[in-house]
N, C-alpha and C. Protein backbone atom coordinates (compact mmCIF):
# COMPACT_ATOMS: atom_id res chain seq x y z
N UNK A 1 -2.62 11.11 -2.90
CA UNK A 1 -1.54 10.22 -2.53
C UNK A 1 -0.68 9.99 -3.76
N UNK A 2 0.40 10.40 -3.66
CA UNK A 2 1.89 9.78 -4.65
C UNK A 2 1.98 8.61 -4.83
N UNK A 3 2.98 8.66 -5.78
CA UNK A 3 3.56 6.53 -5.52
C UNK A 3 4.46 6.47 -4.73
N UNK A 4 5.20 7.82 -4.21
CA UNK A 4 6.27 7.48 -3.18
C UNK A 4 5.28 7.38 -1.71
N UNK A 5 4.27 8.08 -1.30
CA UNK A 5 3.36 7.69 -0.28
C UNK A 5 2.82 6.84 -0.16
N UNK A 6 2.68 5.62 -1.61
CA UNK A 6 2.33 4.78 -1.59
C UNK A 6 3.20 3.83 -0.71
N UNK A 7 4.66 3.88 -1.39
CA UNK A 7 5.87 2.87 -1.43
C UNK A 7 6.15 2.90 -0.09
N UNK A 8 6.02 4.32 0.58
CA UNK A 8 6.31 4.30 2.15
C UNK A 8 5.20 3.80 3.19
N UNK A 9 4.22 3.41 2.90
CA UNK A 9 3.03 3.11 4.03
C UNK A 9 3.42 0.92 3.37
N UNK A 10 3.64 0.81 1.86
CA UNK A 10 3.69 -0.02 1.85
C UNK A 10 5.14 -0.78 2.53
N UNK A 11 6.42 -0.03 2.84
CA UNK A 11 7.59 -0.45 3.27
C UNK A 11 7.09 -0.62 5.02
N UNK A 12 6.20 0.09 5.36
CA UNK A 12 5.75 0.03 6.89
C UNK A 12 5.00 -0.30 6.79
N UNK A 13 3.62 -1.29 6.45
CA UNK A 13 3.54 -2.38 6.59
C UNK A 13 3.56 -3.63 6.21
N UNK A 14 4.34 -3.83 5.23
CA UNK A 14 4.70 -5.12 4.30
C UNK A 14 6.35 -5.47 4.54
N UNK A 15 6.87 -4.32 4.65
CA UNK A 15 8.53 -4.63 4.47
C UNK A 15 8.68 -4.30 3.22
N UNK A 16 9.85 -4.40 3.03
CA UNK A 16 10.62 -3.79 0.96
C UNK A 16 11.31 -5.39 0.68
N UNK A 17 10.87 -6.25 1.05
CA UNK A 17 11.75 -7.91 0.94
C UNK A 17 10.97 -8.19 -0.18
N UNK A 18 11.52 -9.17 -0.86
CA UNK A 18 10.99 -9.83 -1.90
C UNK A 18 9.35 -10.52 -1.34
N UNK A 19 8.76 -10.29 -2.70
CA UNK A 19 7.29 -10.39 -2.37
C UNK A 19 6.71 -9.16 -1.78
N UNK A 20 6.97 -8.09 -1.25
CA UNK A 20 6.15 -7.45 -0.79
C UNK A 20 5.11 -6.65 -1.14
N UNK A 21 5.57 -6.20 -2.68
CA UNK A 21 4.24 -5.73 -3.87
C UNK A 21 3.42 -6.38 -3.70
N UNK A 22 3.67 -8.03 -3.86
CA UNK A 22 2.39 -8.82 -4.17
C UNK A 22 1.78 -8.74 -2.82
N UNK A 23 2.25 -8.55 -1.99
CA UNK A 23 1.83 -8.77 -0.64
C UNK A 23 0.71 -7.73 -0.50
N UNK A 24 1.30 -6.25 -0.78
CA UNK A 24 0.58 -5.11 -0.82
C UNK A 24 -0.72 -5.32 -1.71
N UNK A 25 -0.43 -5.57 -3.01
CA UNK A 25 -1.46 -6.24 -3.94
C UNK A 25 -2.66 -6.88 -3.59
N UNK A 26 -2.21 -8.37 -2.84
CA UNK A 26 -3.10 -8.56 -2.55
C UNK A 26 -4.04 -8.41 -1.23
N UNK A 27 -3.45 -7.49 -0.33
CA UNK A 27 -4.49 -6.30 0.49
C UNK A 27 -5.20 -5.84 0.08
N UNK A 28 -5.06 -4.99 -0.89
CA UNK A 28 -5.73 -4.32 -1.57
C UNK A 28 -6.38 -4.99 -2.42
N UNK A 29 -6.10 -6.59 -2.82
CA UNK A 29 -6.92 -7.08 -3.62
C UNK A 29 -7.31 -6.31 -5.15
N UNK A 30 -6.02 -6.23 -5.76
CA UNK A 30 -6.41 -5.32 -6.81
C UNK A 30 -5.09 -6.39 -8.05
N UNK A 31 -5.01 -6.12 -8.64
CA UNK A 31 -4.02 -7.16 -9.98
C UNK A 31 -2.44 -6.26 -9.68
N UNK A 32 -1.49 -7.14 -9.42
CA UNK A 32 0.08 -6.92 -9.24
C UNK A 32 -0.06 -6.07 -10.28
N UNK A 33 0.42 -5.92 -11.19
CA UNK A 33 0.44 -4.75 -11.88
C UNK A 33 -0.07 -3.71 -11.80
N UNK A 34 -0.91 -3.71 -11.69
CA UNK A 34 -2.13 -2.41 -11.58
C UNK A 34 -0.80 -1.49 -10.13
N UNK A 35 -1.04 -2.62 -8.69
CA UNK A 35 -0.22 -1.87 -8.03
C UNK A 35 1.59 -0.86 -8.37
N UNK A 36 1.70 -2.37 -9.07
CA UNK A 36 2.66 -1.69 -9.24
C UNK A 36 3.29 -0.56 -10.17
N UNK A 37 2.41 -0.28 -11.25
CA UNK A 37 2.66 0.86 -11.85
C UNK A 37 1.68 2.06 -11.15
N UNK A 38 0.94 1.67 -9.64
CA UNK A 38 0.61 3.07 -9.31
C UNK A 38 1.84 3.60 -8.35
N UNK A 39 2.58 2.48 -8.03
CA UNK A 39 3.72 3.00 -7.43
C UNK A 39 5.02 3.47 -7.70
N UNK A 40 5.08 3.54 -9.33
CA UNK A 40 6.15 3.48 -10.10
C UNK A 40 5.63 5.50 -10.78
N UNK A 41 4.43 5.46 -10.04
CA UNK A 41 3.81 6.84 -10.90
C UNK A 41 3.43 6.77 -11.86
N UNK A 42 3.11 5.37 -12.83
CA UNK A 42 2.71 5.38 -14.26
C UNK A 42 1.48 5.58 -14.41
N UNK A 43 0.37 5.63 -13.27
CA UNK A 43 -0.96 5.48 -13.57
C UNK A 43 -1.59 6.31 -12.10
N UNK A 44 -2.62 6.64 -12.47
CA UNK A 44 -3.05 7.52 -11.39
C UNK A 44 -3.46 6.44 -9.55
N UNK A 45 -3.60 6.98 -8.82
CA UNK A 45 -4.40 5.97 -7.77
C UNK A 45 -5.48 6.62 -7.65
N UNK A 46 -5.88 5.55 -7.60
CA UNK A 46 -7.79 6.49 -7.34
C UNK A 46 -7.86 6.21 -5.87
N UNK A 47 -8.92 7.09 -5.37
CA UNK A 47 -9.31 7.62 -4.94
C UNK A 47 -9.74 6.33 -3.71
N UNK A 48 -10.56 5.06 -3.57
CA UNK A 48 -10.78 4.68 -3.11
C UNK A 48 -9.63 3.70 -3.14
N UNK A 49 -8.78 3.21 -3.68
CA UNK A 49 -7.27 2.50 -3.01
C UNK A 49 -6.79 3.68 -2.22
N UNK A 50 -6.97 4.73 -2.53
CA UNK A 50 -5.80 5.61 -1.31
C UNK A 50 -6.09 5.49 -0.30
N UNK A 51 -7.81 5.29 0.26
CA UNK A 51 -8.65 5.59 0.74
C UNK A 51 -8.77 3.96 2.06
N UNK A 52 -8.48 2.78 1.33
CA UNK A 52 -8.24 1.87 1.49
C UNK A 52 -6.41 2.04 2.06
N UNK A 53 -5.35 1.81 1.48
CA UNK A 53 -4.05 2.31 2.17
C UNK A 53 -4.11 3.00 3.40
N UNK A 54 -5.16 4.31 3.71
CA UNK A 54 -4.89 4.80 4.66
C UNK A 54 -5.38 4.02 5.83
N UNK A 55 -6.52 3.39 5.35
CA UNK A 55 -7.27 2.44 6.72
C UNK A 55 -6.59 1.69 7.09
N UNK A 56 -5.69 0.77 6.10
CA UNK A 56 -4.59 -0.39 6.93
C UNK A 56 -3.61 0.33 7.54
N UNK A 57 -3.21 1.55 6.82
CA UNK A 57 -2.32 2.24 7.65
C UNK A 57 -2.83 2.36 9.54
N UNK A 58 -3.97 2.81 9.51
CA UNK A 58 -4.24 3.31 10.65
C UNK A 58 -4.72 2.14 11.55
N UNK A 59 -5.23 0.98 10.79
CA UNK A 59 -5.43 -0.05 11.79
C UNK A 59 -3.67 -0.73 12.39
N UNK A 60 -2.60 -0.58 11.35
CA UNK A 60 -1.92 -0.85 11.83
C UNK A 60 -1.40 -0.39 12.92
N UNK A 61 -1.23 1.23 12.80
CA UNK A 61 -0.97 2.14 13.62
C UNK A 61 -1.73 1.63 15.30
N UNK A 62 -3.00 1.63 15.42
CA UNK A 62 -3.83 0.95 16.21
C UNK A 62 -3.18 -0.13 16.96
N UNK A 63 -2.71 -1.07 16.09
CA UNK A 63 -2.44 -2.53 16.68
C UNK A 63 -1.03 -2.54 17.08
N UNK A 64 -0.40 -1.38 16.79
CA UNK A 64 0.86 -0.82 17.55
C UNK A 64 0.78 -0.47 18.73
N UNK A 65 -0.13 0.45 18.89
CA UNK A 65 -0.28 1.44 20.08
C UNK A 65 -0.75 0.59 21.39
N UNK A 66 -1.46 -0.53 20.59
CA UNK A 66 -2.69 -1.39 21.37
C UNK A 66 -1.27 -2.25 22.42
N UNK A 67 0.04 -2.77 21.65
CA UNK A 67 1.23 -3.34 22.36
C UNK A 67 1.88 -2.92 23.50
């Protein structure tokens, strides 16, 4: 996973409005920064945040379909 794959699962489900890093952040429960330089590409994403991203992705996806 990229930081632009990041930025796009996080614009669909957080929004791009103010606050929404932290928002993403704290989903993931990981330190605002940390997120945000994996989305800026400064730092790698490991393996189990990607891993994590994809599951909210797909529960969201879920709670779409479920409407």
């Amino acid at each position: 996973m990229t930081g632009r794959d990041l930025k796009a699962i996080r614009i669909k489900l957080v929004g791009d409005k103010r606050g929404a890093v932290k928002k993403m952040a704290a989903k993931l429960e990981t330190a605002y920064r940390t997120y945000q330089s994996w989305e800026a590409r400064k730092g790698s994403i490991p393996g189990v945040a990607s891993v994590a991203v994809k599951g909210l992705e797909y529960m969201a996806d879920l709670g779409r379909a479920e409407s």
